[in-house]
N, C-alpha and C. Protein backbone atom coordinates (compact mmCIF):
# COMPACT_ATOMS: atom_id res chain seq x y z
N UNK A 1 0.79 -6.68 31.68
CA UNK A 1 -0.03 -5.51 31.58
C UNK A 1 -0.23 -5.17 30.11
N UNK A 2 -1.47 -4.62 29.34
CA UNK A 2 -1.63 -4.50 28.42
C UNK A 2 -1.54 -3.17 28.10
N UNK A 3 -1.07 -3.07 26.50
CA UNK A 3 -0.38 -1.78 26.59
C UNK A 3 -1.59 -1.36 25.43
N UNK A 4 -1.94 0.17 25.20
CA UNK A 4 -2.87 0.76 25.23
C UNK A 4 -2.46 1.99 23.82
N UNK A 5 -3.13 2.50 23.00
CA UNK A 5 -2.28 3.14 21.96
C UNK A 5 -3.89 4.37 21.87
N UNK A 6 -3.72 5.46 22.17
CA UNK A 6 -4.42 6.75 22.12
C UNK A 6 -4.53 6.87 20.08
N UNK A 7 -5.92 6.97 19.69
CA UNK A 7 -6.04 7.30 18.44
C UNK A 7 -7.22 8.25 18.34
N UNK A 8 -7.23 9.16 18.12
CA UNK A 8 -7.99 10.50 18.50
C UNK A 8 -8.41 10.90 19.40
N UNK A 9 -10.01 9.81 20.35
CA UNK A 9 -10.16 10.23 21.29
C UNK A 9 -10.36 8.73 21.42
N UNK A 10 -9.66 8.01 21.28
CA UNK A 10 -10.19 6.40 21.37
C UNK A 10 -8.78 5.84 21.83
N UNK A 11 -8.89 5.12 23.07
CA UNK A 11 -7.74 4.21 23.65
C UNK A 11 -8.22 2.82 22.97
N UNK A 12 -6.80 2.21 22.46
CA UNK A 12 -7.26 1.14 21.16
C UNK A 12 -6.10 0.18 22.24
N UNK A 13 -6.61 -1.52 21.97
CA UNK A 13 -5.37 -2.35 22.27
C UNK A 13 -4.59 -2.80 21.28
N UNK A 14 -3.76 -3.56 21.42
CA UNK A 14 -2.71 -3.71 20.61
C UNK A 14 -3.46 -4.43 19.30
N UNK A 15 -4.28 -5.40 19.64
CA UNK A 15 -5.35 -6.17 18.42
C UNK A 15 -6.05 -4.98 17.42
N UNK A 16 -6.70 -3.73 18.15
CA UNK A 16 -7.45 -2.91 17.38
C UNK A 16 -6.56 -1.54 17.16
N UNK A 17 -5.21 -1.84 17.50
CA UNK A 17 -4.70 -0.51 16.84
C UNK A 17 -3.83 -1.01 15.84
N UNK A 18 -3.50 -2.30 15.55
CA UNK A 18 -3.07 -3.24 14.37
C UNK A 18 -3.98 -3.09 13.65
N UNK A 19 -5.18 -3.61 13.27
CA UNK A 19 -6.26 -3.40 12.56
C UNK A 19 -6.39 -1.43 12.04
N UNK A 20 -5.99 -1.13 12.95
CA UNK A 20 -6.65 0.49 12.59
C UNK A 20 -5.09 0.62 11.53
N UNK A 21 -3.90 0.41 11.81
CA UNK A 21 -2.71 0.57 11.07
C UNK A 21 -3.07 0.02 9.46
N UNK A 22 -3.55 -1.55 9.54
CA UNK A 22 -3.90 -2.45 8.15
C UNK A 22 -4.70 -1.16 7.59
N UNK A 23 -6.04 -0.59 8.36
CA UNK A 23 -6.76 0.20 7.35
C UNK A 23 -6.52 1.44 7.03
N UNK A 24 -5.26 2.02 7.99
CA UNK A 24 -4.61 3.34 6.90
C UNK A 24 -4.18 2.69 5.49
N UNK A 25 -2.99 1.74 6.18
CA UNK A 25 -2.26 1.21 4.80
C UNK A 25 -3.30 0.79 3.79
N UNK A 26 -4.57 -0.07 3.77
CA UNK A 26 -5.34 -0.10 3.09
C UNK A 26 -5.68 0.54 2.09
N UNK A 27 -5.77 2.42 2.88
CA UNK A 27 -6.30 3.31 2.52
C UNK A 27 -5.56 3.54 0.97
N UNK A 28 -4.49 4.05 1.82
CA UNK A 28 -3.36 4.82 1.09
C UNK A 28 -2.88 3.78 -0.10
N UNK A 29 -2.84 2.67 0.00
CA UNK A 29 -2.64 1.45 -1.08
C UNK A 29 -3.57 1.42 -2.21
N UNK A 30 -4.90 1.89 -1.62
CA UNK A 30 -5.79 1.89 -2.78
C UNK A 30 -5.79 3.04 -4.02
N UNK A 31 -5.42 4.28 -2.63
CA UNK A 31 -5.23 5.51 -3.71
C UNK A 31 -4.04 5.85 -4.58
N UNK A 32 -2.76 5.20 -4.10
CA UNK A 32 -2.01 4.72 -5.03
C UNK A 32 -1.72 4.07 -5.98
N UNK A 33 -2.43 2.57 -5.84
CA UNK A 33 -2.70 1.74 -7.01
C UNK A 33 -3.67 2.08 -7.99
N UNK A 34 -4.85 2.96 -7.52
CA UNK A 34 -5.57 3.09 -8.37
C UNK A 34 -4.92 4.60 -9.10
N UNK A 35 -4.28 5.61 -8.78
CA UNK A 35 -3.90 6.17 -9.41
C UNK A 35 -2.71 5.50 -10.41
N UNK A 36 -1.94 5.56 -9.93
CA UNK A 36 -0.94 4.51 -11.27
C UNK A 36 -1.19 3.74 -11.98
N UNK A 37 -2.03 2.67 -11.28
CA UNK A 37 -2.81 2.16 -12.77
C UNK A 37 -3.84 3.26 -13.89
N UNK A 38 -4.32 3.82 -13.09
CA UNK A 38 -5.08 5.27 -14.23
C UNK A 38 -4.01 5.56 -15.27
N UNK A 39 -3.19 6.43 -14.25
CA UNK A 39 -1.65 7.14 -14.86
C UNK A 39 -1.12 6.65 -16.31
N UNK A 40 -1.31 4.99 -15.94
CA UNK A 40 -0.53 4.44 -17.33
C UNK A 40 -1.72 3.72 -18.05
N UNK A 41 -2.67 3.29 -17.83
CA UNK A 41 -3.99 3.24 -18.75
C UNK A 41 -4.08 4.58 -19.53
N UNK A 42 -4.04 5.60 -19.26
CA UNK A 42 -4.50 7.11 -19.84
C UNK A 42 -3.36 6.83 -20.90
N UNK A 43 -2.33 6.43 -21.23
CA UNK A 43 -1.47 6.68 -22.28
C UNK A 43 -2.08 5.39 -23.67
N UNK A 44 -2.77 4.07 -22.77
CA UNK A 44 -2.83 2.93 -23.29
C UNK A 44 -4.38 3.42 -24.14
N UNK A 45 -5.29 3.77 -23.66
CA UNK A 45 -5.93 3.84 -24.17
C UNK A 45 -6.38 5.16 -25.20
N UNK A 46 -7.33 4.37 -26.45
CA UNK A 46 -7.53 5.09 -28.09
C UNK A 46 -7.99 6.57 -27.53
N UNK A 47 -7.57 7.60 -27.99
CA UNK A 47 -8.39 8.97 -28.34
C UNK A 47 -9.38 9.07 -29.15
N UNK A 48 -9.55 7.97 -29.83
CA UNK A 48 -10.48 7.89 -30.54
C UNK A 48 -11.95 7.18 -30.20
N UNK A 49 -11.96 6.49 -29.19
CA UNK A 49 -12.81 6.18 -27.94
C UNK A 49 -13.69 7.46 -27.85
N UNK A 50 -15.19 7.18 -27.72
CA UNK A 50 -16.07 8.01 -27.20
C UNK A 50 -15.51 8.56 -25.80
N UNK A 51 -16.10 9.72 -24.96
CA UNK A 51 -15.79 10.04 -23.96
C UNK A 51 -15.88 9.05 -22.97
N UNK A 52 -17.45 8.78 -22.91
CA UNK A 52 -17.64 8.26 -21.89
C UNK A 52 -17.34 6.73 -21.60
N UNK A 53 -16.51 5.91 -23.02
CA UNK A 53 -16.22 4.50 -22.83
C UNK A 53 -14.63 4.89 -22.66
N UNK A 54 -13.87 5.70 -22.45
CA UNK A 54 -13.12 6.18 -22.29
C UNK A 54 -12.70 6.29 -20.30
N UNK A 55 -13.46 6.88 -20.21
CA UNK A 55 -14.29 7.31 -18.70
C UNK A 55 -14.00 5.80 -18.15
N UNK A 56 -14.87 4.93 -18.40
CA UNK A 56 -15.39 3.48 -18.10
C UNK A 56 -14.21 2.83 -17.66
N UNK A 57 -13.65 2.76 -19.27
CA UNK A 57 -12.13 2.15 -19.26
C UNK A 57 -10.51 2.79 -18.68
N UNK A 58 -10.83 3.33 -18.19
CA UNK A 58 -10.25 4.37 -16.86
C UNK A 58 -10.65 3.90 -15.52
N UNK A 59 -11.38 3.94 -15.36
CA UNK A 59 -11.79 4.35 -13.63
C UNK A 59 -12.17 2.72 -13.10
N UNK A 60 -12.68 1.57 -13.98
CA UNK A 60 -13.38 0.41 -13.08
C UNK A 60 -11.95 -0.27 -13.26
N UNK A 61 -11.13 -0.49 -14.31
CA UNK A 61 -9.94 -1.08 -13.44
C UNK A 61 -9.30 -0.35 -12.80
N UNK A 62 -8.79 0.85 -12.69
CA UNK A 62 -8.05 1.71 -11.45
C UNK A 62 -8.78 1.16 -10.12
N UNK A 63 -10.07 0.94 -9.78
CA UNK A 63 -10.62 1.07 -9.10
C UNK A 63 -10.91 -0.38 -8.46
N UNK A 64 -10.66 -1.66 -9.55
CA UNK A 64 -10.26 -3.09 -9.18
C UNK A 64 -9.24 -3.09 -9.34
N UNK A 65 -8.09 -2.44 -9.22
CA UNK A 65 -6.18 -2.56 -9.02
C UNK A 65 -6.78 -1.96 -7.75
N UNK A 66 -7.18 -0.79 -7.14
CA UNK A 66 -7.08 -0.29 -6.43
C UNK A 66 -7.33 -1.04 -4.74
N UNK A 67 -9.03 -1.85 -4.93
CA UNK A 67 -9.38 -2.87 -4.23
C UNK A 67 -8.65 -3.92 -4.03
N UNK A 68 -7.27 -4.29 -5.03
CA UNK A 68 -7.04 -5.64 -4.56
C UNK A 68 -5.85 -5.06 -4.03
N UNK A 69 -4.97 -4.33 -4.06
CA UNK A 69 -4.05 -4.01 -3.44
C UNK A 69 -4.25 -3.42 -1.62
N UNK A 70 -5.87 -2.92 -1.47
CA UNK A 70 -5.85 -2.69 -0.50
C UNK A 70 -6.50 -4.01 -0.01
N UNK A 71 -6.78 -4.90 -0.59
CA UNK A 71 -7.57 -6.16 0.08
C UNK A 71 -5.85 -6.83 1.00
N UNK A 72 -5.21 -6.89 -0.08
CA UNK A 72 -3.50 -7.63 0.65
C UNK A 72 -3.08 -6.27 1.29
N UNK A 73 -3.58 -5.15 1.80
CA UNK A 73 -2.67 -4.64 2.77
C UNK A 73 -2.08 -5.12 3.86
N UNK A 74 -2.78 -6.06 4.59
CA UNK A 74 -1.86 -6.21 5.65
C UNK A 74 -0.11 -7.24 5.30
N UNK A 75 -0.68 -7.75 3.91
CA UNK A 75 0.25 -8.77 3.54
C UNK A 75 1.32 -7.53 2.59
N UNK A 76 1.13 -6.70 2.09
CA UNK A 76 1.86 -5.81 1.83
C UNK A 76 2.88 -4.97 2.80
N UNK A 77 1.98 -4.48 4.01
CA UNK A 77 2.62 -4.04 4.93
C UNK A 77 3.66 -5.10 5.74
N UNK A 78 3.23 -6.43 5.77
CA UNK A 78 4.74 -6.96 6.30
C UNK A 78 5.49 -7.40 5.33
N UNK A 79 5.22 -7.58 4.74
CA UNK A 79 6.38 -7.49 3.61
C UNK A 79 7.63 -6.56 3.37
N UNK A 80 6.62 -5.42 3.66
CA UNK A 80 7.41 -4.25 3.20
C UNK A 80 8.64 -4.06 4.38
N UNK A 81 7.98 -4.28 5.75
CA UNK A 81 8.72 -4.74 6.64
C UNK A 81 10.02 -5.69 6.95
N UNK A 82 9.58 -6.79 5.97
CA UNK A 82 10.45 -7.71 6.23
C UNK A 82 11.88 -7.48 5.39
N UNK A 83 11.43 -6.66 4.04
CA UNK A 83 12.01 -6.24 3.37
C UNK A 83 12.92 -4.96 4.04
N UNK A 84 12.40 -4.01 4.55
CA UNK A 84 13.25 -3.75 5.62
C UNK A 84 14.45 -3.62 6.38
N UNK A 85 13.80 -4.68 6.99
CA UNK A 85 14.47 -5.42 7.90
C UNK A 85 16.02 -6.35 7.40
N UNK A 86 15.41 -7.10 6.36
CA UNK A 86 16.24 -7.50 5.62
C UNK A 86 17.71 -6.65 4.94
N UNK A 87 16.83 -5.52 4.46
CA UNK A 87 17.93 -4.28 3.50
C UNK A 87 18.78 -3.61 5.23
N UNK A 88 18.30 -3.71 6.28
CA UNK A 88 18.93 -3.17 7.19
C UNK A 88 20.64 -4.12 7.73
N UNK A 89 20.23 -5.43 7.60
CA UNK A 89 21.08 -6.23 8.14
C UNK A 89 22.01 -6.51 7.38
N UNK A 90 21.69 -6.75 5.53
CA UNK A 90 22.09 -6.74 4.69
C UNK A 90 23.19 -5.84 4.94
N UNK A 91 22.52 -4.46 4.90
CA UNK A 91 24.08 -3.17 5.29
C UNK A 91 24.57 -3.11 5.79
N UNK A 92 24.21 -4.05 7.15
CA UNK A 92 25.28 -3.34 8.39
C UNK A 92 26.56 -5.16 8.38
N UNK A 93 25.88 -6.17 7.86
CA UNK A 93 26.92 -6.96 7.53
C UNK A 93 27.99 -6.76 6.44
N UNK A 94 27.32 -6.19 5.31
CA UNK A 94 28.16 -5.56 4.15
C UNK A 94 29.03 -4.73 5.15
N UNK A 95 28.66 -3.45 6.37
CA UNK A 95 29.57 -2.66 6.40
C UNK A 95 30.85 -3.56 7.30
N UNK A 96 30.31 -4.13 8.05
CA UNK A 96 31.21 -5.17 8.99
C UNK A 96 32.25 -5.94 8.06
N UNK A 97 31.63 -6.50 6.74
CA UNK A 97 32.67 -7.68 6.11
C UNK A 97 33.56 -6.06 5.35
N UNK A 98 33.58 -5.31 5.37
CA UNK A 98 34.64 -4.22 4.86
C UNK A 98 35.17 -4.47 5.65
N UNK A 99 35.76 -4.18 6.94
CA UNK A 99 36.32 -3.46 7.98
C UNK A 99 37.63 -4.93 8.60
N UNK A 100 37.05 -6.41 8.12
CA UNK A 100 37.34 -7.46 8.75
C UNK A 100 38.36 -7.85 7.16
């Protein structure tokens, strides 16, 4: 039986509510990368720069960091997972080899 996942007013299957998950993470990947890359460009770049090449050199790489990090979202998101997963087992064998 196929199992069924409610997303506003839309019953999604397991194929299109995976896909709908990749394009939050997408989302949120882009607006993160592209802010942090801003964040630390704004220190890198001259004050002495006109405004608007200033502007330029700000926003189109924030904005290609931003795209490629959400292009590998889904490869980010299992990762992050596996990583996880990993740090979970990691601890609970660390807590086991104490005890033995």
């Amino acid at each position: 039986m196929a199992q069924y996942y409610k997303v506003d007013n839309r019953l999604l299957n397991e194929e299109e509510y995976n896909e709908h998950c990749v394009g939050l993470w997408a989302v949120c990947l882009f607006f993160a990368a592209a802010i942090y890359c801003g964040y630390q460009l704004h220190g890198v770049i001259p004050h002495e720069w006109m405004k608007e090449l200033r502007f330029a050199g700000l926003i189109i790489p924030s904005v290609i960091a931003g795209g490629i990090a959400a292009r590998f979202a889904g490869f980010i998101r299992g990762a992050l997972f596996v990583v996880l997963a990993v740090g979970v087992i990691y601890e609970l064998s660390a807590w086991v080899w104490n005890f033995i």
